[in-house]
Protein backbone atom coordinates (compact mmCIF):
# COMPACT_ATOMS: atom_id res chain seq x y z
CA UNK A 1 30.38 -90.71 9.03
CA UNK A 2 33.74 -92.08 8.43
CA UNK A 3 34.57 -95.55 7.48
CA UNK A 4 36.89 -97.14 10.05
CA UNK A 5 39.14 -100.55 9.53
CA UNK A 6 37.39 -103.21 11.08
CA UNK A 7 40.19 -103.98 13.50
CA UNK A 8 40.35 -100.73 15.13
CA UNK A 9 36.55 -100.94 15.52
CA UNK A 10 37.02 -103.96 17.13
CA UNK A 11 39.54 -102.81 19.59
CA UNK A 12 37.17 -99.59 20.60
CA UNK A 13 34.50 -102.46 21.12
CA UNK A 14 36.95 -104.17 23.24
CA UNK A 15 37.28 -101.00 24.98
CA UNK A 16 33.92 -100.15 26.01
CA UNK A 17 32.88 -103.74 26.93
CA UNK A 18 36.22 -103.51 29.35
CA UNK A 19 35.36 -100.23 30.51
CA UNK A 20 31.52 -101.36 31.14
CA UNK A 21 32.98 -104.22 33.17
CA UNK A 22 35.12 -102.15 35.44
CA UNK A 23 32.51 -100.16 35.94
CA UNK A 24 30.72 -103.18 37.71
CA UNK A 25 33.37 -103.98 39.26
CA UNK A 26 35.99 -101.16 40.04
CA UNK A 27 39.18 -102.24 41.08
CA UNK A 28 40.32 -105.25 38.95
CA UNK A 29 43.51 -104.84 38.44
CA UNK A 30 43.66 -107.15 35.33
CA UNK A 31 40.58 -104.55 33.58
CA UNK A 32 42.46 -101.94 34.50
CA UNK A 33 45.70 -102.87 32.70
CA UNK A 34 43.46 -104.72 29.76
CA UNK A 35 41.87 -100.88 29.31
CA UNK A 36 45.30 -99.57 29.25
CA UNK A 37 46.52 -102.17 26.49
CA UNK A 38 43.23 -101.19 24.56
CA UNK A 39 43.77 -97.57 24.58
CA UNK A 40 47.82 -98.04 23.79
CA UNK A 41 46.47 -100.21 20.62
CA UNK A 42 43.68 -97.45 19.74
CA UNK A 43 45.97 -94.71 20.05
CA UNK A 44 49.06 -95.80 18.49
CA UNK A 45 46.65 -97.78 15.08
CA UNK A 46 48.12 -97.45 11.71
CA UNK A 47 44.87 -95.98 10.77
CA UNK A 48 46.17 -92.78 12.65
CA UNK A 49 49.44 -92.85 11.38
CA UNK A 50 49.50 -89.99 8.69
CA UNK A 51 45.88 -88.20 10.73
CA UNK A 52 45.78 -87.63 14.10
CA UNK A 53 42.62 -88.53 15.53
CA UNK A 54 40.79 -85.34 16.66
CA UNK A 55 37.79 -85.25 19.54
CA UNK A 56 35.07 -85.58 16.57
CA UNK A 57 36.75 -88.90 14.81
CA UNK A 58 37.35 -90.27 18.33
CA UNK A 59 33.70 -89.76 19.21
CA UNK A 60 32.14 -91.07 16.03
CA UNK A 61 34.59 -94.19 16.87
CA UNK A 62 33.23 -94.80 20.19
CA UNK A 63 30.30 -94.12 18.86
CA UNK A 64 29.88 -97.08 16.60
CA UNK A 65 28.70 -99.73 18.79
CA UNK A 66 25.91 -97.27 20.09
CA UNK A 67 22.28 -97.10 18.03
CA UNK A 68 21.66 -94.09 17.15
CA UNK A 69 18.77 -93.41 19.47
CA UNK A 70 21.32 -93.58 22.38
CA UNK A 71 23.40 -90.84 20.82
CA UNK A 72 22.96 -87.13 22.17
CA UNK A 73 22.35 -84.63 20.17
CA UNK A 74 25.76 -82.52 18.65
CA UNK A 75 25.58 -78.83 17.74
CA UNK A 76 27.54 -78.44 14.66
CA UNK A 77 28.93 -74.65 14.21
């Protein structure tokens, strides 16, 4: 597993609390534009700047704030 900055983890926490929220309660505007700051500010991180993320890094990002019993099971070729 990788070793992420502690701010970016943060942010992908932020993320999936806001997307669990909007979830609840689809519609709000001011989730909606709080997800889009959050992704903007995951995307664009320092941390990416000289790697670009790739599906496996983004997954073991988002999921960080998971335990492990919640995480499905991943075929590795």
């Amino acid at each position: 597993m990788r070793s992420f900055p502690a701010d970016l983890t943060r942010t992908q926490q932020e993320w999936n609390a806001t997307y669990r929220q909007l979830a609840e309660r689809p519609g709000r505007t001011e989730l909606r534009r709080r997800l889009y700051r959050l992704s903007s500010r995951l995307f664009f991180h320092p941390y990416w700047q000289h790697r670009r993320p790739n599906p496996a890094a983004w997954w073991e990002l988002r999921a960080l704030e998971r335990p492990a019993t919640d995480l499905p099971e991943r075929s590795h070729r």
